[in-house]
Structure formats: C-alpha cells, structure tokens
C-alpha atoms as a PDB file:
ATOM      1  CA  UNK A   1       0.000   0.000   0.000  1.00  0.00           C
ATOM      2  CA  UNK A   2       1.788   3.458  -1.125  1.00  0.00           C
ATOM      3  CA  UNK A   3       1.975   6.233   1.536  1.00  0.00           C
ATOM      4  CA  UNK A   4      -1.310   8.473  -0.023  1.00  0.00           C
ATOM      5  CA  UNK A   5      -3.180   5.166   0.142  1.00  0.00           C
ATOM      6  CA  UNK A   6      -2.242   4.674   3.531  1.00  0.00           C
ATOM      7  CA  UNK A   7      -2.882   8.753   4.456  1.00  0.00           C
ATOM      8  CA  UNK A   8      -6.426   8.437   2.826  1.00  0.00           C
ATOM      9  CA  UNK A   9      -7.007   5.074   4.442  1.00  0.00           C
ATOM     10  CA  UNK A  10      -6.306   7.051   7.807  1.00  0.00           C
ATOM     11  CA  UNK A  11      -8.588  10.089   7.089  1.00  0.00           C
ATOM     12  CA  UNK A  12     -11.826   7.902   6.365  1.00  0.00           C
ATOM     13  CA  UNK A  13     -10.904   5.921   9.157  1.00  0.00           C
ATOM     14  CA  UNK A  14     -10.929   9.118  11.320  1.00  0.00           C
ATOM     15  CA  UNK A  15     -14.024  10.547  10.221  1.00  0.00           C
ATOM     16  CA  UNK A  16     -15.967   7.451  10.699  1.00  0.00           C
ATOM     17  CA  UNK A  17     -14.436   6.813  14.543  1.00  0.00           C
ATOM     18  CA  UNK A  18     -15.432  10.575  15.033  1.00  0.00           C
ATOM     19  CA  UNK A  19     -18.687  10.150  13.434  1.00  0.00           C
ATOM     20  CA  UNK A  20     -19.649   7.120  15.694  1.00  0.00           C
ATOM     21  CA  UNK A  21     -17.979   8.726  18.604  1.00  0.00           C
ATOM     22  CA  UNK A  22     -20.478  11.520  18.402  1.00  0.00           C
ATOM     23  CA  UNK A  23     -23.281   9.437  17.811  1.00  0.00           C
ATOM     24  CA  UNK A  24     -22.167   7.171  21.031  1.00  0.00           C
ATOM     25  CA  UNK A  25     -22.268  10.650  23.212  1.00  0.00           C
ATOM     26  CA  UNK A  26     -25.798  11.875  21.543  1.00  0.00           C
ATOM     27  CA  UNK A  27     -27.537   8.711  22.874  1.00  0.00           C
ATOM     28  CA  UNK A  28     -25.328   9.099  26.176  1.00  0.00           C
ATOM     29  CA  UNK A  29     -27.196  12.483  26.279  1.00  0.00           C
ATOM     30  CA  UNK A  30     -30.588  11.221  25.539  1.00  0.00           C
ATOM     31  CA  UNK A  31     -30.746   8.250  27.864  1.00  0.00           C
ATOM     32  CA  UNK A  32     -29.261  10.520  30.598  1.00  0.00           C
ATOM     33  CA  UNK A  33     -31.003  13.647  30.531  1.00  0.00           C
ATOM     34  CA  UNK A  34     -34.149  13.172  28.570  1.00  0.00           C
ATOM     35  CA  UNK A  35     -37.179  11.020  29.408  1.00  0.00           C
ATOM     36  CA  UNK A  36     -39.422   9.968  26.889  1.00  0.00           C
ATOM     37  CA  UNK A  37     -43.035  11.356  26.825  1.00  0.00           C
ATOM     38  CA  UNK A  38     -46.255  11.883  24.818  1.00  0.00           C
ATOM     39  CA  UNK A  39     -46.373  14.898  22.715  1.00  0.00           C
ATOM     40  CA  UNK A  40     -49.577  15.469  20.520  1.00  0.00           C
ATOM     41  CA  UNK A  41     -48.865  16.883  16.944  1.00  0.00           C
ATOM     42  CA  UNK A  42     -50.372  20.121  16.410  1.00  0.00           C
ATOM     43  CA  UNK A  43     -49.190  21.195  12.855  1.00  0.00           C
ATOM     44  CA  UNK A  44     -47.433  19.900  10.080  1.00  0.00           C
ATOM     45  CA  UNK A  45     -46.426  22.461   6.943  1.00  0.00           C
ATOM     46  CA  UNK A  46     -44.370  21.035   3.868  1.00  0.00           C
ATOM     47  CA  UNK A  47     -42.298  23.570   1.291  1.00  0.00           C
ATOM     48  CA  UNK A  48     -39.940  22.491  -1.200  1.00  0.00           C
ATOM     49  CA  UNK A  49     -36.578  23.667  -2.311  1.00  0.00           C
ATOM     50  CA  UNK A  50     -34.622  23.371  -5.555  1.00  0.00           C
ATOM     51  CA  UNK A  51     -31.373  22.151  -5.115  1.00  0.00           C
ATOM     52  CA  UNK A  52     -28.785  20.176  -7.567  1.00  0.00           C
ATOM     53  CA  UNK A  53     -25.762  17.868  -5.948  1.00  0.00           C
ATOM     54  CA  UNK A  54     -22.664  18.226  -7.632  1.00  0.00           C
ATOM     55  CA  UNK A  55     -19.580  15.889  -6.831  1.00  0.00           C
ATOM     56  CA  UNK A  56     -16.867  17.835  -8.410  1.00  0.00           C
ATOM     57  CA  UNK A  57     -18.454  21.147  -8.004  1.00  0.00           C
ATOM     58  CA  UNK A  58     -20.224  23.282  -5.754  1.00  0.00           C
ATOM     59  CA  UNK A  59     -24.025  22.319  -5.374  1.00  0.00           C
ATOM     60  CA  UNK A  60     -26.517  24.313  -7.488  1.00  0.00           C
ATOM     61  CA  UNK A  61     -29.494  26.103  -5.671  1.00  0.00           C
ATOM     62  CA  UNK A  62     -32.418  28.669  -5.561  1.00  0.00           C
ATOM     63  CA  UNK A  63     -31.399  31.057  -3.258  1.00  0.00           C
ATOM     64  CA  UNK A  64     -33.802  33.943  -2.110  1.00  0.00           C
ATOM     65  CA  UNK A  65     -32.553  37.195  -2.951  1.00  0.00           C
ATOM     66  CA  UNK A  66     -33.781  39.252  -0.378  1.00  0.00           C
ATOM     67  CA  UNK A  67     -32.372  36.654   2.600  1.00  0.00           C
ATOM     68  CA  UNK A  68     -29.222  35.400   0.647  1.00  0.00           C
ATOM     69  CA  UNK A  69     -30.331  32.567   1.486  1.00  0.00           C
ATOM     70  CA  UNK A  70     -32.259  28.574   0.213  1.00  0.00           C
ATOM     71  CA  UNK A  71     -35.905  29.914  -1.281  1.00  0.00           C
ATOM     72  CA  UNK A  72     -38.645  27.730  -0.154  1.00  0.00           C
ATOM     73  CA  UNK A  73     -41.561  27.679  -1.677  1.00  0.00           C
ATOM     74  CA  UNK A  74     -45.327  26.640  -2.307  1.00  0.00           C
ATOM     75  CA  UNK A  75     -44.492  22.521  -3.282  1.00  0.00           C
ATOM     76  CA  UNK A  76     -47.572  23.399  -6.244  1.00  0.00           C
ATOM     77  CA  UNK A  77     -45.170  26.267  -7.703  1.00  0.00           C
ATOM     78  CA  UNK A  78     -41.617  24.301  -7.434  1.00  0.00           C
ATOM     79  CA  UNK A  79     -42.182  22.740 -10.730  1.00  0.00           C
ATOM     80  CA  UNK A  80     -42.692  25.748 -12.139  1.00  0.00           C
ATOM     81  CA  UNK A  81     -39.729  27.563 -10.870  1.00  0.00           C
ATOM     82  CA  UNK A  82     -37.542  24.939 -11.395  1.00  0.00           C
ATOM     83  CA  UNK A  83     -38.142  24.831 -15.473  1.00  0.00           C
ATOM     84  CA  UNK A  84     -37.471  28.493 -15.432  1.00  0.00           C
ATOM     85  CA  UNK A  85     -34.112  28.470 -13.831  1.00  0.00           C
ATOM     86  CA  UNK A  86     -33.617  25.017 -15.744  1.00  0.00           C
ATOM     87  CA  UNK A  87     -33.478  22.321 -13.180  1.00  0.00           C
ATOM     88  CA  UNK A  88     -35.308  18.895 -13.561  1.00  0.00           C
ATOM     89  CA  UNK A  89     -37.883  18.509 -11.435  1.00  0.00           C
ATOM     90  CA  UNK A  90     -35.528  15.366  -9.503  1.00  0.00           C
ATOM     91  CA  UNK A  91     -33.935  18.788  -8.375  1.00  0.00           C
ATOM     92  CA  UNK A  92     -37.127  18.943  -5.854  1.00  0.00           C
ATOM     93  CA  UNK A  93     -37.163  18.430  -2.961  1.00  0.00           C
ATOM     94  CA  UNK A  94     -39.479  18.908   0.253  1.00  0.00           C
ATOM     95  CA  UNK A  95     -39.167  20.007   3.725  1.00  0.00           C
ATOM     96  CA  UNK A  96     -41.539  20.049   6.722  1.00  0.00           C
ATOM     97  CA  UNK A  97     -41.988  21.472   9.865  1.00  0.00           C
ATOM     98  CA  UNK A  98     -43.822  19.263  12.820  1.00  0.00           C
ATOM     99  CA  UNK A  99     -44.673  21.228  15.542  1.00  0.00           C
ATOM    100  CA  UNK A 100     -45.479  19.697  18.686  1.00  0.00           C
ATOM    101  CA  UNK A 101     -47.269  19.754  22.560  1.00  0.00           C
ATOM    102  CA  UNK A 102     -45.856  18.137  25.418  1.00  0.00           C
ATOM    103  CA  UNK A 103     -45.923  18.162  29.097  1.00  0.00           C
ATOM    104  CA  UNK A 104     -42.947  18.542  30.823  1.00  0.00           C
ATOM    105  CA  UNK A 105     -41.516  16.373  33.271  1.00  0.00           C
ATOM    106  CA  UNK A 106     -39.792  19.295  35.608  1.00  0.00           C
ATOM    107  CA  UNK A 107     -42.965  21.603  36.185  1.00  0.00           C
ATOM    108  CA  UNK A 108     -45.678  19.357  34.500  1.00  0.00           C
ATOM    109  CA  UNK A 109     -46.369  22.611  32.172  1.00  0.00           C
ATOM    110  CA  UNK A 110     -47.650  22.344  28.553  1.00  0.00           C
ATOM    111  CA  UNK A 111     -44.631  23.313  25.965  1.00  0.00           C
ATOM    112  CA  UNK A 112     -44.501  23.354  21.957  1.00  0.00           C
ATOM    113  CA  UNK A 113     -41.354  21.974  20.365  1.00  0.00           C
ATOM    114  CA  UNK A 114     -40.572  21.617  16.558  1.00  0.00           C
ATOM    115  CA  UNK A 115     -38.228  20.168  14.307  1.00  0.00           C
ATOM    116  CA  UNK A 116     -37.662  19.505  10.504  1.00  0.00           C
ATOM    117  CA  UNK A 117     -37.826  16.576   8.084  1.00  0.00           C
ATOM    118  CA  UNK A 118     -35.869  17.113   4.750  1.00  0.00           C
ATOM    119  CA  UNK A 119     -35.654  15.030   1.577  1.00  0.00           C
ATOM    120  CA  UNK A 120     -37.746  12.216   1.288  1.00  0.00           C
ATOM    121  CA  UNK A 121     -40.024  11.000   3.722  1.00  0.00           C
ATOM    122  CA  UNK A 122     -42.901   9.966   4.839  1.00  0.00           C
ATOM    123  CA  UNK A 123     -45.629  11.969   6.484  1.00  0.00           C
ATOM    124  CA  UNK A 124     -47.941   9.085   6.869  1.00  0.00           C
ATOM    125  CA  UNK A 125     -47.349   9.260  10.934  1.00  0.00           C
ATOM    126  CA  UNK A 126     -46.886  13.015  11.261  1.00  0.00           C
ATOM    127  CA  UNK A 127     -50.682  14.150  11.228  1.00  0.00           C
ATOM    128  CA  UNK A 128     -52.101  16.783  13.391  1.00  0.00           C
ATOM    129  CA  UNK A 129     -53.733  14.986  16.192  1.00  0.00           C
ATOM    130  CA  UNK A 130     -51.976  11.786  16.421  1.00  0.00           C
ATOM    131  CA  UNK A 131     -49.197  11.683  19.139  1.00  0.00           C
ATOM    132  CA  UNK A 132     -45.541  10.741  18.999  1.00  0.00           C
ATOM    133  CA  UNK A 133     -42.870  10.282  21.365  1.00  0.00           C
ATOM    134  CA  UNK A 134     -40.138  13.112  21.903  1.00  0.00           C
ATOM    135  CA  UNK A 135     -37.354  13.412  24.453  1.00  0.00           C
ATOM    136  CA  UNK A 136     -37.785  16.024  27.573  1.00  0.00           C
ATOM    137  CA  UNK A 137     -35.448  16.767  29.448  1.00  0.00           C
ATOM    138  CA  UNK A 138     -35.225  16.393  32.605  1.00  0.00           C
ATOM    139  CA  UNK A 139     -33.916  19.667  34.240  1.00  0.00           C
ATOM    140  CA  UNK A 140     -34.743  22.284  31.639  1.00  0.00           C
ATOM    141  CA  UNK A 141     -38.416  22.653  31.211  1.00  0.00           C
ATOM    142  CA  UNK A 142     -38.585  23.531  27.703  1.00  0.00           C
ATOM    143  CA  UNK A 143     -36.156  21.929  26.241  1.00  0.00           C
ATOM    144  CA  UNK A 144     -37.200  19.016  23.757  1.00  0.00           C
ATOM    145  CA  UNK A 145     -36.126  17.073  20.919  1.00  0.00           C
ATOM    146  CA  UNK A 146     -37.108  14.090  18.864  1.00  0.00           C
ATOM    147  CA  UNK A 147     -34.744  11.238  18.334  1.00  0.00           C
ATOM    148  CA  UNK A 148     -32.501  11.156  15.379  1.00  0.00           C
ATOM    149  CA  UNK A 149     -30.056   8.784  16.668  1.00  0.00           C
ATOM    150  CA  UNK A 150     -29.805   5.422  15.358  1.00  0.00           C
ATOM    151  CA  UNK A 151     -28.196   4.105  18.710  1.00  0.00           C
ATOM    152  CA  UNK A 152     -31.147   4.803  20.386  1.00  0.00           C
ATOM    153  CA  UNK A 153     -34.339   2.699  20.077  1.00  0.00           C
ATOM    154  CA  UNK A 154     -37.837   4.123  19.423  1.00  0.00           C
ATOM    155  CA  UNK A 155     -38.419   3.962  23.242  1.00  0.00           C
ATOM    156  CA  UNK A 156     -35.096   5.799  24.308  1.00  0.00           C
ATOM    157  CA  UNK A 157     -33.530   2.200  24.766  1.00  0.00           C
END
C-alpha cells in the first residue's frame, strides 16, 4: 500500500471513529437527561426547495434574494420555478416542519417543540392529532427534541 493510500485510508478511518464517537455521546445524552413522553402533533407544513448535488463542483441552488439565502416555496409552484431556472424537477425536494405539545416532566407545564424533516419521507405518521414520542429533558423545562439517533431505540432504549 503506497503512503497516499495509507494517508487516505487514515482520514476515512478518522471521520468514521469521530462520526460514531459523536453518535455514542448523543444517545449518552438522551438516555441521561431526557425522558421519553407523549407529545400530541399540532401542525405539520411542507415547502420544497430546488437544489442540484454536484460531486466535483459546488451544489446548485435557488437562493432567495432578499435573505441570501435557500428559497422555499409553495411545493404546487416548485415545478414551475424549477423549469425556469432550468433544473429537472428530480432537483425537488421537500421540507416540513412538525410542531409539537408536550408536558414537561420538571414543572408538568404544557410546551410546543418543533423540528424539521428534509428530503424524502414519509408523512404518513406526522398528522395533526396523532401523538408521537419526543425526548424532555429532565432539568430544563422547555427543552425538547425528537430522536434522530440510530443508537437509540424508538423507546429511548
């Protein structure tokens, strides 16, 4: 094996044992300062954004002039926008926003939380009404999160 092979080898190496070190500490932090409760959807929006991955180049996006930043927009109109600026409409892609009521464990207080779904997925179980489970934690009243670790079971096991 020649010394770049070796060097490269290394660097993947690295980034993976960094990668699962962090993801080792995240479910650390959820089993030892969150409990699991009930939290009852209360809205769901979906957008999209138009966005093309490059490998050798930068990535390709709408960006919103007046913000300087991604432009997300009305999923109905994506198509429409995309043509124009001449992207394919693979270049679409959706976003959505769950917020959520739970009870906190500290002061047994109502609190909304959010957080965001992008790419592809499935909304099937994120309708207004049904409930969900979300982490609380367990000193700081209104701080929540949902579970995006893979460590971690659907239960906080």
């Amino acid at each position: 094996m020649s010394g770049y092979m070796k060097l490269k080898a290394t660097a993947i190496g690295g980034i993976v044992l960094a990668l699962f070190a962090h993801m080792v500490y995240d479910a650390n932090d959820l089993k030892t300062n969150y409990k699991t409760v009930q939290a009852s959807i209360t809205n769901v929006t979906v957008d999209c954004y138009i966005k093309e991955r490059r490998r050798k180049r930068a990535d390709r996006k709408i960006i919103d002039r007046r913000t300087n930043k991604m432009a997300y927009m009305d999923c109905k109109i994506a198509p429409l926008v995309a043509a124009k600026h001449d992207y394919s409409e693979h270049h679409i892609h959706k976003r959505a926003k769950i917020t959520y009521r739970y009870t906190s464990p500290v002061d047994r207080r109502m609190y909304d939380g959010s957080f965001e779904l992008t790419g592809r997925f499935d909304l099937g179980k994120y309708v207004p009404g049904n409930t969900m489970n979300v982490y609380a934690h367990k000193t700081k009243a209104a701080d929540s999160r949902e579970n995006s670790n893979p460590l971690v079971g659907e239960n906080g096991v």
